[in-house]
C-alpha atoms as a PDB file:
ATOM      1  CA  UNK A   1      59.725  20.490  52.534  1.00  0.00           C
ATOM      2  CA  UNK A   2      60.516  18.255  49.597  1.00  0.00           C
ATOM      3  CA  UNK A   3      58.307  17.351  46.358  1.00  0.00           C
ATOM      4  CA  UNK A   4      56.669  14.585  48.232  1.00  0.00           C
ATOM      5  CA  UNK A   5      55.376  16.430  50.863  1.00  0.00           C
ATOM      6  CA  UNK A   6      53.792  19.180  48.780  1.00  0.00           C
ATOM      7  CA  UNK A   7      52.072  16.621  46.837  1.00  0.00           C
ATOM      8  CA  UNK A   8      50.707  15.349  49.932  1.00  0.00           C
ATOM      9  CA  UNK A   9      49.751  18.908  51.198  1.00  0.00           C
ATOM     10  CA  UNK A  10      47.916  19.201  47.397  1.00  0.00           C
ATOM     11  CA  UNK A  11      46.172  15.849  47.498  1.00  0.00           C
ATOM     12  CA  UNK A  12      44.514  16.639  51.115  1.00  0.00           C
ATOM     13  CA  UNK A  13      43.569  19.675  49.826  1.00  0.00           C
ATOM     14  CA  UNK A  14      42.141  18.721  46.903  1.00  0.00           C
ATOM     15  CA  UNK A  15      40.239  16.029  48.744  1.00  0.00           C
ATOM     16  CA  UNK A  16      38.800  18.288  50.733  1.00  0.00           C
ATOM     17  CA  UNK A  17      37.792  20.654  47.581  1.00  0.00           C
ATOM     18  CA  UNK A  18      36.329  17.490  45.382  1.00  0.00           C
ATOM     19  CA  UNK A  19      34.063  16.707  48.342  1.00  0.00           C
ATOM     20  CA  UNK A  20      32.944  20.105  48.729  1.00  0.00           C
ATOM     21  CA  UNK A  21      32.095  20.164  45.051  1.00  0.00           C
ATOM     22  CA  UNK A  22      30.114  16.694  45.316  1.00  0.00           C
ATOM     23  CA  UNK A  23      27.836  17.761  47.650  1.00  0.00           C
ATOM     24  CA  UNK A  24      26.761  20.592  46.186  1.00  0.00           C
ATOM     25  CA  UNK A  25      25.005  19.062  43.400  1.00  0.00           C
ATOM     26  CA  UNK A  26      22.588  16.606  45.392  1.00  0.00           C
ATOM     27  CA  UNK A  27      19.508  17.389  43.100  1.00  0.00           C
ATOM     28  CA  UNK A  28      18.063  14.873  40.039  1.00  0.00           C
ATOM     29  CA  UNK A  29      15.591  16.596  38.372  1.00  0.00           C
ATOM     30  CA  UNK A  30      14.986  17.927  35.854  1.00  0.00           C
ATOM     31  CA  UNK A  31      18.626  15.444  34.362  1.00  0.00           C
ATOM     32  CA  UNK A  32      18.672  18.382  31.404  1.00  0.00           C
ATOM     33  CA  UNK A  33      19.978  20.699  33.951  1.00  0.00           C
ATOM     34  CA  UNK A  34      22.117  18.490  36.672  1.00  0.00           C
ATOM     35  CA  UNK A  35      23.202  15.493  34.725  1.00  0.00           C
ATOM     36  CA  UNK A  36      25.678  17.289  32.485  1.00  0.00           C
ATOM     37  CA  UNK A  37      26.446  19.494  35.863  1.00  0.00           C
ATOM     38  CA  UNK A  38      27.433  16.344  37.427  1.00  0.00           C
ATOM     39  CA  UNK A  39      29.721  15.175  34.035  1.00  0.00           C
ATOM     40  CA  UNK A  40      31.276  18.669  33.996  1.00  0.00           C
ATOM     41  CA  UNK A  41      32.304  19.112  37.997  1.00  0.00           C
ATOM     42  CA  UNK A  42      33.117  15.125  38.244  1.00  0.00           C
ATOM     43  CA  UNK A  43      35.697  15.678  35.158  1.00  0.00           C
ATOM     44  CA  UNK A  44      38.917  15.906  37.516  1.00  0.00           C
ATOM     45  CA  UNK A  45      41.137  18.649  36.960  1.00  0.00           C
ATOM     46  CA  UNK A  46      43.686  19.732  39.256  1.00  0.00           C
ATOM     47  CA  UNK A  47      41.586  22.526  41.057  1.00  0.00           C
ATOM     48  CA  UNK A  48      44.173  25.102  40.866  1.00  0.00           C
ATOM     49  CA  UNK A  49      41.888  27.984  40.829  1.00  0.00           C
ATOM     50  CA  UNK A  50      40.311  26.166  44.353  1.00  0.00           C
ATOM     51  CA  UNK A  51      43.619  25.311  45.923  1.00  0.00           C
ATOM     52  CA  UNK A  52      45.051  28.898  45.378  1.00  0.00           C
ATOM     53  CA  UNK A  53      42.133  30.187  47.544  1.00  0.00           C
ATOM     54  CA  UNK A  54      42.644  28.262  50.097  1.00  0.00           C
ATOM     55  CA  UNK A  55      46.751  28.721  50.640  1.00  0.00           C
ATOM     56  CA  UNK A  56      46.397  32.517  49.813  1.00  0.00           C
ATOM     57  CA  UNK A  57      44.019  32.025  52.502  1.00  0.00           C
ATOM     58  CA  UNK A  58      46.338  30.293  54.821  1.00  0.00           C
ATOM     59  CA  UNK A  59      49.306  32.217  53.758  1.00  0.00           C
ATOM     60  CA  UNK A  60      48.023  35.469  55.631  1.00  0.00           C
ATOM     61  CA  UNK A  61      47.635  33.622  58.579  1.00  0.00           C
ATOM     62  CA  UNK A  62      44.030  32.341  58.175  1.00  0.00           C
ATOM     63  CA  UNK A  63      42.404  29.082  57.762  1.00  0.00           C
ATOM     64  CA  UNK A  64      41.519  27.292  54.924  1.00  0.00           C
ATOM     65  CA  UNK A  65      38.643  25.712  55.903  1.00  0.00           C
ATOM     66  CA  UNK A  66      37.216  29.274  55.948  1.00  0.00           C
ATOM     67  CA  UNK A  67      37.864  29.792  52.422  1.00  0.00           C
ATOM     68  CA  UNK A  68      36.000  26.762  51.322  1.00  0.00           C
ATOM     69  CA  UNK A  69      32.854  27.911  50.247  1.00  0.00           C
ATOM     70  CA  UNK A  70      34.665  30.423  48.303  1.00  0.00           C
ATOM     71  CA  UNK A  71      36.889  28.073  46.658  1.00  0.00           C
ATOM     72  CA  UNK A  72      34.780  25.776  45.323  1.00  0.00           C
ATOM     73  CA  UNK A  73      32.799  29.000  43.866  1.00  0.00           C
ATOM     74  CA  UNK A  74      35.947  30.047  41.970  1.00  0.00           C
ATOM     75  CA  UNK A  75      36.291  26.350  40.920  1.00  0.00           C
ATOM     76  CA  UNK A  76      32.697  26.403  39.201  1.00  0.00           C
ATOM     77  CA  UNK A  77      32.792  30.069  37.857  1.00  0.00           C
ATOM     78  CA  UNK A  78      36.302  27.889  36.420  1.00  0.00           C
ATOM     79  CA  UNK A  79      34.389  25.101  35.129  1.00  0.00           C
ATOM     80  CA  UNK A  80      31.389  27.622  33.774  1.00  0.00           C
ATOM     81  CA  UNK A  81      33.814  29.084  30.926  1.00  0.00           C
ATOM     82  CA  UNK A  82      34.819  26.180  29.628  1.00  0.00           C
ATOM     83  CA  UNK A  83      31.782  25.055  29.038  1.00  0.00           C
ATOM     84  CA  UNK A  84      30.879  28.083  27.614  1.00  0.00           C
ATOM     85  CA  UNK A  85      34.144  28.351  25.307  1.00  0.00           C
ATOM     86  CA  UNK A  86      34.048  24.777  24.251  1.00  0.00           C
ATOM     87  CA  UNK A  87      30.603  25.699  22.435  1.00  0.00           C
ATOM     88  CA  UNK A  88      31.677  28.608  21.252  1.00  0.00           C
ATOM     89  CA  UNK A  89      34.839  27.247  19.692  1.00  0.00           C
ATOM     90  CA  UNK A  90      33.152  24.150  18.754  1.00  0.00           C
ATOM     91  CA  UNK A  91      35.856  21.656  21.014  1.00  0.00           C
ATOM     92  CA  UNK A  92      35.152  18.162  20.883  1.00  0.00           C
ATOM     93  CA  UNK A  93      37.360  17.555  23.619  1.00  0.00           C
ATOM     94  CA  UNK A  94      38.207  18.197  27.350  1.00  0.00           C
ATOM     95  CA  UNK A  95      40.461  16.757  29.791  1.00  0.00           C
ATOM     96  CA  UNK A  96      40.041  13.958  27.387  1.00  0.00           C
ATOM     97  CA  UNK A  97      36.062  13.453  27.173  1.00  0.00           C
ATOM     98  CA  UNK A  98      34.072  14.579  25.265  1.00  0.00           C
ATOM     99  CA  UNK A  99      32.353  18.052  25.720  1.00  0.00           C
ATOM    100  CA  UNK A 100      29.528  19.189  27.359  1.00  0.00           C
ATOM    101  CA  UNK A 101      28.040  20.309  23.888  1.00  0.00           C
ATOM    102  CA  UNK A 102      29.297  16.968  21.947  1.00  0.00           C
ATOM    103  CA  UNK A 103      27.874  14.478  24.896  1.00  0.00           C
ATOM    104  CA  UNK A 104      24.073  16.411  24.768  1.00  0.00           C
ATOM    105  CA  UNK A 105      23.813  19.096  22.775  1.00  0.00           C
ATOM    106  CA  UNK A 106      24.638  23.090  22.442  1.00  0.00           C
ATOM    107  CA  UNK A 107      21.551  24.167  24.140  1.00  0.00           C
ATOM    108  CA  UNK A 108      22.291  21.686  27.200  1.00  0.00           C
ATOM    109  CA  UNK A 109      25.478  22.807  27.151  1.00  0.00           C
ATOM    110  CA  UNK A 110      24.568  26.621  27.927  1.00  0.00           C
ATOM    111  CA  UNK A 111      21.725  25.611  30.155  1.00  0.00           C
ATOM    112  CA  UNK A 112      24.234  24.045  32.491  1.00  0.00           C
ATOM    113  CA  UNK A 113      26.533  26.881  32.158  1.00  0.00           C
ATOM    114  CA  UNK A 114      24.086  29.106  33.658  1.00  0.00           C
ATOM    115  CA  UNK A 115      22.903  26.448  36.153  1.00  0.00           C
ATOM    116  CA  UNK A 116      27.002  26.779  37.082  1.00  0.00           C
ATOM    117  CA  UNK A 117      26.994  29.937  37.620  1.00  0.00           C
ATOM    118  CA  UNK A 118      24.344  30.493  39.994  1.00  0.00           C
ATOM    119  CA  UNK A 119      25.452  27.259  41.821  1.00  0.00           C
ATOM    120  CA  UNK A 120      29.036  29.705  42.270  1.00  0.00           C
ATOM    121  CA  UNK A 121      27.202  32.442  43.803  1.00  0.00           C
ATOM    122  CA  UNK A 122      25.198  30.080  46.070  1.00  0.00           C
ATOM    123  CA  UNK A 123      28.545  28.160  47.397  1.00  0.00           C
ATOM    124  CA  UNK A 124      30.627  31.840  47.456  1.00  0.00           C
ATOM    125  CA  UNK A 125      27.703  33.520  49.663  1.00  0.00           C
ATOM    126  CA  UNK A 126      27.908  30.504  52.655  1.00  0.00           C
ATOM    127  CA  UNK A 127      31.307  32.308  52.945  1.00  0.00           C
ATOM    128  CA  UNK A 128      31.754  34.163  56.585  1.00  0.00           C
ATOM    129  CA  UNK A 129      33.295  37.176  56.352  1.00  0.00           C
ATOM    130  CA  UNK A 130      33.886  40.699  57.571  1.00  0.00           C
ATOM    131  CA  UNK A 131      34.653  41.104  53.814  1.00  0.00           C
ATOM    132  CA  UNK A 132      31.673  39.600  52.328  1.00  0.00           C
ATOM    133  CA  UNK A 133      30.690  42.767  50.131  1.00  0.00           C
ATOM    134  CA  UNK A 134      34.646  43.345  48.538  1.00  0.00           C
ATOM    135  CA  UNK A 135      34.845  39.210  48.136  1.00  0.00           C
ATOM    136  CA  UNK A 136      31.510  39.772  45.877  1.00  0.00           C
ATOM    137  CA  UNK A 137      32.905  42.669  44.526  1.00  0.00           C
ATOM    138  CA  UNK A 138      36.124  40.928  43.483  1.00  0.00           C
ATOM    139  CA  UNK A 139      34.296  37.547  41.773  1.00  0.00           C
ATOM    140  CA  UNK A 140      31.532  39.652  40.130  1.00  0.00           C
ATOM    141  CA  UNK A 141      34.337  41.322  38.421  1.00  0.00           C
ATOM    142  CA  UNK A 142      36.393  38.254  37.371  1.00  0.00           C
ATOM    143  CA  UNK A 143      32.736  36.913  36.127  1.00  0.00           C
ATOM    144  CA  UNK A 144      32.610  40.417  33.760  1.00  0.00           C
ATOM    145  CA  UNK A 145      36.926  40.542  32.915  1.00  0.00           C
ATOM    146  CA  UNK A 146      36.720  36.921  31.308  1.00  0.00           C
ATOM    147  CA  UNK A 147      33.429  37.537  29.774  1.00  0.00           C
ATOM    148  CA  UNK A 148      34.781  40.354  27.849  1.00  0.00           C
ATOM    149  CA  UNK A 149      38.356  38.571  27.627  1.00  0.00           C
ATOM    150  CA  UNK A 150      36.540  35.654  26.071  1.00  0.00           C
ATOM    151  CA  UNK A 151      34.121  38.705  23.341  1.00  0.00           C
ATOM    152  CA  UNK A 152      38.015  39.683  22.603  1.00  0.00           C
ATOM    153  CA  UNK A 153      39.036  36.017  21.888  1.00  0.00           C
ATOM    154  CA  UNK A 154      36.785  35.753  19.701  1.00  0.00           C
ATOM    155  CA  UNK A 155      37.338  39.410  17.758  1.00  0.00           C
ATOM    156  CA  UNK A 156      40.202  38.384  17.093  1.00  0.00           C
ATOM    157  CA  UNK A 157      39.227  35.176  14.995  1.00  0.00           C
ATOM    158  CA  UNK A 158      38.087  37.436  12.356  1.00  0.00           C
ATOM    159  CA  UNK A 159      40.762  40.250  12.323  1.00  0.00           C
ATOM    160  CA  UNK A 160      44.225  40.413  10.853  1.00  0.00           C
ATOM    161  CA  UNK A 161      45.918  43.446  12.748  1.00  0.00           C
ATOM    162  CA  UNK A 162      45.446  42.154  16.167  1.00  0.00           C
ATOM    163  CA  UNK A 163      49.636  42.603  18.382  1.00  0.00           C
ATOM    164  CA  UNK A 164      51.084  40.883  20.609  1.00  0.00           C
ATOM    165  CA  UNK A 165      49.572  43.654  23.170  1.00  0.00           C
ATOM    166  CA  UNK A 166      46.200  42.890  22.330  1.00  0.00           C
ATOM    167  CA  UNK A 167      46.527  39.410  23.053  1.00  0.00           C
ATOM    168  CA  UNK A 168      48.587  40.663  26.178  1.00  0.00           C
ATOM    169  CA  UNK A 169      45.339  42.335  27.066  1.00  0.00           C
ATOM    170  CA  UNK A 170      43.087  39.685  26.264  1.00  0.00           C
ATOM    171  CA  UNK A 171      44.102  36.586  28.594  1.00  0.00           C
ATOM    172  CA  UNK A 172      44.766  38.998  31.111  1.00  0.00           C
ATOM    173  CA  UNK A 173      40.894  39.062  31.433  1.00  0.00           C
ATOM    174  CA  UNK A 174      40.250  36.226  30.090  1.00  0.00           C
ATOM    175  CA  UNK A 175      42.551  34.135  32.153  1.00  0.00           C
ATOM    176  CA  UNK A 176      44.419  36.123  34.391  1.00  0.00           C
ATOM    177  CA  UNK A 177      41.756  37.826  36.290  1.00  0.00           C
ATOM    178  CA  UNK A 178      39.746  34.678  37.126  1.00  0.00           C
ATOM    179  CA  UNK A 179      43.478  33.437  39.203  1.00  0.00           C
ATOM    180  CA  UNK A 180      44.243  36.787  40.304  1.00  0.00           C
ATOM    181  CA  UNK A 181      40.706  36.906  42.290  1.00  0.00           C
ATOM    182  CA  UNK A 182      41.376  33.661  43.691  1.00  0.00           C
ATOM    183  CA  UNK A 183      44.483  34.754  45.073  1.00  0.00           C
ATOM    184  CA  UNK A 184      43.092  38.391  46.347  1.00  0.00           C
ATOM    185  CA  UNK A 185      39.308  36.447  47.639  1.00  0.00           C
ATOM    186  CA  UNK A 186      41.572  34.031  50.118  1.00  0.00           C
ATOM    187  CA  UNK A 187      43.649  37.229  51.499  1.00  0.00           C
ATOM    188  CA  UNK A 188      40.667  38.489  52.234  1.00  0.00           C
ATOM    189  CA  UNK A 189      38.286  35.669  53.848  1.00  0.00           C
ATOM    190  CA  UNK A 190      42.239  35.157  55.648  1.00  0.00           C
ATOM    191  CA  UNK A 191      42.104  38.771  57.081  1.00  0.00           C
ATOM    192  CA  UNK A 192      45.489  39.506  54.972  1.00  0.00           C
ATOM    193  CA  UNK A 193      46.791  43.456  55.235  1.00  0.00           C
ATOM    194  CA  UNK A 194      45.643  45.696  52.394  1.00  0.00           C
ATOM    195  CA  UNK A 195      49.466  45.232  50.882  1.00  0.00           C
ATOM    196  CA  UNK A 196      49.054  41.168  51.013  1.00  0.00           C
ATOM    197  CA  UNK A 197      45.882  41.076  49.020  1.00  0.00           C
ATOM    198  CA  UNK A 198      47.461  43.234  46.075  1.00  0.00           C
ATOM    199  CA  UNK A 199      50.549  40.754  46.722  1.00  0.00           C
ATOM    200  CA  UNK A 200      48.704  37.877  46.230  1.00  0.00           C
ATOM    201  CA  UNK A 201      46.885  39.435  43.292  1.00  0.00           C
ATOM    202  CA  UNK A 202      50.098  40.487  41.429  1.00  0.00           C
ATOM    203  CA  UNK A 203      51.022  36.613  42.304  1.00  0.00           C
ATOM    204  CA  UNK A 204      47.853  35.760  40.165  1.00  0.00           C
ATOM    205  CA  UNK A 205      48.188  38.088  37.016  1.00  0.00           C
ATOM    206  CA  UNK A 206      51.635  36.741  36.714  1.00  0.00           C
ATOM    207  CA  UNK A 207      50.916  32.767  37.193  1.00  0.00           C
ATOM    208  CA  UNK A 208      47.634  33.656  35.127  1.00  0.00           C
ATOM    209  CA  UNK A 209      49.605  34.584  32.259  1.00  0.00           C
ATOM    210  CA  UNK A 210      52.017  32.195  32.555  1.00  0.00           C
ATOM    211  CA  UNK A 211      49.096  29.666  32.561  1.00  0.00           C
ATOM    212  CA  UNK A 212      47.872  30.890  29.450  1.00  0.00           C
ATOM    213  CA  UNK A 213      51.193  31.077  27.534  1.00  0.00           C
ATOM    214  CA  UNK A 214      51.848  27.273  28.327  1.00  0.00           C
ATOM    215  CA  UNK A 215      48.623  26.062  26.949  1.00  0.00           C
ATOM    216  CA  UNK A 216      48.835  28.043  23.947  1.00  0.00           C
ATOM    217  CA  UNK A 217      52.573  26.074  23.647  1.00  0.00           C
ATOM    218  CA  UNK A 218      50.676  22.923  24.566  1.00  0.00           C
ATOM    219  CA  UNK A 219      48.061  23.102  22.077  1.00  0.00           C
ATOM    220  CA  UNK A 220      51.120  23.192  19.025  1.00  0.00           C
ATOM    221  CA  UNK A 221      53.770  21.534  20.845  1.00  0.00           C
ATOM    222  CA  UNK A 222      52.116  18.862  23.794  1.00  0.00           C
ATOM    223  CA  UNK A 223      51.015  15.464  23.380  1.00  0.00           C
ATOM    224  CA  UNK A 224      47.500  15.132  22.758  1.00  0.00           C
ATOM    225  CA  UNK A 225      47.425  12.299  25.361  1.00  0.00           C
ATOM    226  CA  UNK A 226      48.522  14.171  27.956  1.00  0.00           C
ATOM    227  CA  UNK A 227      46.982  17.278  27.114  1.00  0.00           C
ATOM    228  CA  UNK A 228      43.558  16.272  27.267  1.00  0.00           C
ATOM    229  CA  UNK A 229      42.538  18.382  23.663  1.00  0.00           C
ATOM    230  CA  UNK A 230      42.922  18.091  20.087  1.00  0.00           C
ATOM    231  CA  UNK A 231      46.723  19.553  19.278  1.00  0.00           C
ATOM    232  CA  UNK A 232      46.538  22.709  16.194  1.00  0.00           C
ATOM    233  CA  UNK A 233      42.917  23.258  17.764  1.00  0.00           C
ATOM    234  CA  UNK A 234      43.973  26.979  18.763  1.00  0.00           C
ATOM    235  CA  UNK A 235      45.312  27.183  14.772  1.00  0.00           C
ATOM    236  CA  UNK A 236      42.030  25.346  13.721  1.00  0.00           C
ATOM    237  CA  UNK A 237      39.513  28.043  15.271  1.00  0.00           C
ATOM    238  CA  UNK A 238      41.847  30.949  14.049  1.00  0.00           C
ATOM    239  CA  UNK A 239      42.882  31.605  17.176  1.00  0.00           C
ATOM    240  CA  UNK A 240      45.908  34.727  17.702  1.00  0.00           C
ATOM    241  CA  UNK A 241      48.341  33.082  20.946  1.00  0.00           C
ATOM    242  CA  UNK A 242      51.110  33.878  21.940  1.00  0.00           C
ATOM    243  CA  UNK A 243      52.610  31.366  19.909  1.00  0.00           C
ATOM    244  CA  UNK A 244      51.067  32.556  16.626  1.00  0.00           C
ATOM    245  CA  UNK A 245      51.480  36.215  17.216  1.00  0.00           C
ATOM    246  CA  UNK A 246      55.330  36.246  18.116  1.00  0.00           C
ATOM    247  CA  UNK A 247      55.660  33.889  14.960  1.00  0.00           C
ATOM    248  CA  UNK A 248      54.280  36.642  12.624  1.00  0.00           C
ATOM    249  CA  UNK A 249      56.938  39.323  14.140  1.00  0.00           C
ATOM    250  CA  UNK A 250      59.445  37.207  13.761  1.00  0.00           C
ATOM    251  CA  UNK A 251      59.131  35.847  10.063  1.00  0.00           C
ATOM    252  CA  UNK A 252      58.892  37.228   6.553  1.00  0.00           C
ATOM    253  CA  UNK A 253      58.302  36.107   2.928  1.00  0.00           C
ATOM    254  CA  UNK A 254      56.683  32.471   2.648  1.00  0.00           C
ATOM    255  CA  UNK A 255      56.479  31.696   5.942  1.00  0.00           C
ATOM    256  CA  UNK A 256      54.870  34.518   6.870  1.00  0.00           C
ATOM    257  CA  UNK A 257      52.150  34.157   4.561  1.00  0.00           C
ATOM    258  CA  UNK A 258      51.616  30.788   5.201  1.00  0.00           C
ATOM    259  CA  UNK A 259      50.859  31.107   8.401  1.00  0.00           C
ATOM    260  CA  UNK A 260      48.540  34.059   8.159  1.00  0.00           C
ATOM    261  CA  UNK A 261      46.907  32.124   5.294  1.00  0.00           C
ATOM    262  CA  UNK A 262      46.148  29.004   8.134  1.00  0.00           C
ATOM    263  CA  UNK A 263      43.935  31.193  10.467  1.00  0.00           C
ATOM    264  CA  UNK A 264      41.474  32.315   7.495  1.00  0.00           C
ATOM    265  CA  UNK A 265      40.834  29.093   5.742  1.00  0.00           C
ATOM    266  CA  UNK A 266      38.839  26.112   6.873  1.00  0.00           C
ATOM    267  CA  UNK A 267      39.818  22.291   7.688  1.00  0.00           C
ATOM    268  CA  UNK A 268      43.492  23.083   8.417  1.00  0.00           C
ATOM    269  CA  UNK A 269      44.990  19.375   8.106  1.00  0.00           C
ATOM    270  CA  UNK A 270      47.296  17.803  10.205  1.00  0.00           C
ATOM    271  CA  UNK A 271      50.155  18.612   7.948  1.00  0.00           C
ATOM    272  CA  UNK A 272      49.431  22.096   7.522  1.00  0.00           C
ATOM    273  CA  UNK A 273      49.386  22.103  11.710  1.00  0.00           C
ATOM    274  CA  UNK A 274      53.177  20.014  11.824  1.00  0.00           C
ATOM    275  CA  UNK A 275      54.531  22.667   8.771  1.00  0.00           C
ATOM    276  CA  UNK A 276      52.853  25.698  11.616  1.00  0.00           C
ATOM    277  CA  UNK A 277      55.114  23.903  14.319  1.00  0.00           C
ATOM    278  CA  UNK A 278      58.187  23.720  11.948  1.00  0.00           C
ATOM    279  CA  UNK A 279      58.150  27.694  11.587  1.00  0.00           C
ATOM    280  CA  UNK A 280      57.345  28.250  15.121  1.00  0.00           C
ATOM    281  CA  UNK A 281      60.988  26.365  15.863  1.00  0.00           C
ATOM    282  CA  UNK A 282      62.669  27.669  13.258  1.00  0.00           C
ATOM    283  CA  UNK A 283      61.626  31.145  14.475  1.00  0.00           C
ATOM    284  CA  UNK A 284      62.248  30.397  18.388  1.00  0.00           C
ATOM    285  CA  UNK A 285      58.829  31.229  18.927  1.00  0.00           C
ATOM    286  CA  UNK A 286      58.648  28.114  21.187  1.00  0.00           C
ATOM    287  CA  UNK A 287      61.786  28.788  23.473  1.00  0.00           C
ATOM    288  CA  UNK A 288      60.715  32.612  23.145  1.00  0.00           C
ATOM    289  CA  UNK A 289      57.309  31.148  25.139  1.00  0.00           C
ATOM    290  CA  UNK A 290      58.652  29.223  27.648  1.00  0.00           C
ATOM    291  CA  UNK A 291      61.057  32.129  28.429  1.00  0.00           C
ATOM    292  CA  UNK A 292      58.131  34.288  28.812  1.00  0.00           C
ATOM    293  CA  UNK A 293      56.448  31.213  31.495  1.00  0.00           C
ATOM    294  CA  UNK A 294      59.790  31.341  33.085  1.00  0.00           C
ATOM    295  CA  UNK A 295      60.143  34.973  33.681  1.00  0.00           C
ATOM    296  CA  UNK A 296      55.958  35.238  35.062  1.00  0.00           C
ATOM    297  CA  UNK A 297      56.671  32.505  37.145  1.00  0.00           C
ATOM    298  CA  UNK A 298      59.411  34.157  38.469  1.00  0.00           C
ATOM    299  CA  UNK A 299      57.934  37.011  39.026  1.00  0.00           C
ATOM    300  CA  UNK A 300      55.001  35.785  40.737  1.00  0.00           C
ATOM    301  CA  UNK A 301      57.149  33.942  43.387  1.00  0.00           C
ATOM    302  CA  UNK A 302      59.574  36.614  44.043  1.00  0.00           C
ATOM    303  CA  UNK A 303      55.897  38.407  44.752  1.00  0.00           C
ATOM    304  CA  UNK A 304      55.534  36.544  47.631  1.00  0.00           C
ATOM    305  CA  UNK A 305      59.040  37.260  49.514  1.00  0.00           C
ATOM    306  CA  UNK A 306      57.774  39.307  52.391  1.00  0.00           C
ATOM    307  CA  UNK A 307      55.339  37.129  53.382  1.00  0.00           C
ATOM    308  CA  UNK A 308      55.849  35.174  56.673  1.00  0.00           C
ATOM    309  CA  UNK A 309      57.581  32.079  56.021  1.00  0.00           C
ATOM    310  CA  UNK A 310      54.910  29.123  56.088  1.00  0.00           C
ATOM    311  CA  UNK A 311      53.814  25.605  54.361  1.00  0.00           C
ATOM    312  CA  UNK A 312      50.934  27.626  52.322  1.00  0.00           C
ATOM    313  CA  UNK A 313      53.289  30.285  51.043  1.00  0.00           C
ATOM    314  CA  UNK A 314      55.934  27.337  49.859  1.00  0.00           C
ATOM    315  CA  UNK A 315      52.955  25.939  48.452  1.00  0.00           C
ATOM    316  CA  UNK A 316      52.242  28.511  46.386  1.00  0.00           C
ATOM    317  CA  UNK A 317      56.140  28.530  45.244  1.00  0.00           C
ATOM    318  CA  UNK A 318      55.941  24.968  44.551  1.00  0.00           C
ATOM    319  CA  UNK A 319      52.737  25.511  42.853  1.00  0.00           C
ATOM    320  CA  UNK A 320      53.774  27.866  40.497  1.00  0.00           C
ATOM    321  CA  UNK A 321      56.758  25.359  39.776  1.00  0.00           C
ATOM    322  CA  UNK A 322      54.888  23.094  38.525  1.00  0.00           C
ATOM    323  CA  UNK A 323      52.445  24.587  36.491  1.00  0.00           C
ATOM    324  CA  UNK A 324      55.577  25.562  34.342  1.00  0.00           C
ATOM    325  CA  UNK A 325      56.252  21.808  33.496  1.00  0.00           C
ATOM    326  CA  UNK A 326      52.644  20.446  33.206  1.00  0.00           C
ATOM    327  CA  UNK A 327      51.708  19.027  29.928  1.00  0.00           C
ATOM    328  CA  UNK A 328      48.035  19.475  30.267  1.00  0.00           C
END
């Protein structure tokens, strides 16, 4: 297939998703509780987290259409952290509107988090499947892994010896494990072999961190435009990336100590972020990153290589392609 027809495969998908996601929230009252649910899940996005569901799904042999349900769970439980995080790190921003908290207020904005959440586990239990009991097994413990990978992201804010492993660690729950299930629930609802489902979620830890590596590169280096979030907002909450934590191994003296200095002071200026981005390229912390997104997306896709040739499992490929040259 060529790039066209993938996108078409995508769109139809995600038509299929957004629709499935619509319906769900039919109910008015009380407009605390469902108005910013409605803001939140009508926001776009590209539904990865949904889509990889349903082609893990199809690329054991099954049918999407089974794997619905489950998707569009995995899409809220999605939309449920961000909601969440923005609060918590105080983002005025996402996918270019404002947040959830800035629209209404914080206590909306957890309300509706929670309202998410059980909304998931309504849409993942209309799921048939032999599996039913492992599936809720597998998103209960994505729910706990980026709870506690979020408590860590936000440990680290407020410590100065935190490595590149801990951070490793971190969106590996945080992240990771939320794509990872999404991979593993669709071999299951798709009746995959024990040694697909681990396949497919090896093929999610990878593209997970891979995922997480490029935003942290797209909140210093993207286009605030495109990205859909303020640029420097990871260096503005103290945040320890990728980026930040392969800077400080690789420098010494005054540029060291600058940039430790940037994540314990408040109202970092726009200059102070651009002088950040001139040591991470003097450093090669930026090419360092996207080798590291090259090499996971690599990885995940060579993953994949004894699975039956099909259109789901060249989606997937082509999937993890592209999330290696998205700029939001």
């Amino acid at each position: 297939m060529i790039d066209k027809d993938f996108r078409k495969i995508y769109a139809h998908h995600k038509s299929i998703i957004e629709k499935r996601i619509i319906s769900l929230v039919d109910v008015d009252a009380p407009t605390s509780v469902y108005e910013p649910i409605r803001y939140v899940l009508g926001s776009g996005g590209k539904r990865i987290r949904a889509m990889l569901v349903l082609l893990s799904c199809e690329a054991v042999g099954g049918k999407g259409r089974k794997a619905l349900d489950a998707a569009v769970a995995i899409e809220i439980l999605h939309n449920f952290t961000l909601v969440h995080d923005d609060v918590m790190d105080h983002a005025d921003l996402r996918r270019g509107r404002p947040t959830v908290h800035r629209k209404w207020n914080s206590h909306i904005a957890i309300l509706a988090g929670d309202e998410l959440i059980a909304q998931a586990y309504r849409s993942l239990l209309k799921t048939q499947s032999l599996h039913m009991q492992e599936i809720l097994h597998v998103f209960t413990d994505a729910f706990i892994q980026v709870c506690e990978g979020q408590g860590l992201d936000k440990e680290f804010e407020h410590r100065t010896d935190v490595l590149l492993d801990d951070y490793l660690l971190m969106i590996a729950k945080k992240t990771g494990r939320v794509i990872a299930a999404a991979c593993e629930i669709g071999g299951l609802i798709g009746e995959g072999t024990p040694r697909q489902r681990v396949a497919l979620r090896k093929f999610g830890e990878h593209l997970g961190k891979a995922f997480q590596i490029q935003d942290d590169l797209l909140d210093i280096a993207g286009n605030e435009g495109e990205f859909g979030k303020t640029i420097g907002g990871d260096l503005v909450e103290g945040k320890k990336t990728y980026v930040f934590l392969t800077a400080l191994e690789r420098t010494t003296g005054k540029d060291r100590r600058l940039l430790q200095s940037l994540v314990l002071r408040n109202g970092i200026t726009k200059a102070q972020i651009a002088r950040a981005k001139e040591i991470y390229k003097r450093a090669g912390v930026l090419d360092a990153a996207r080798d590291e997104i090259f090499r996971n997306t690599l990885l995940a896709q060579r993953g994949l290589s004894s699975f039956p040739i099909s259109s789901a499992r060249e989606m997937l490929h082509w999937l993890a392609h592209q999330l290696v040259g998205r700029n939001s």
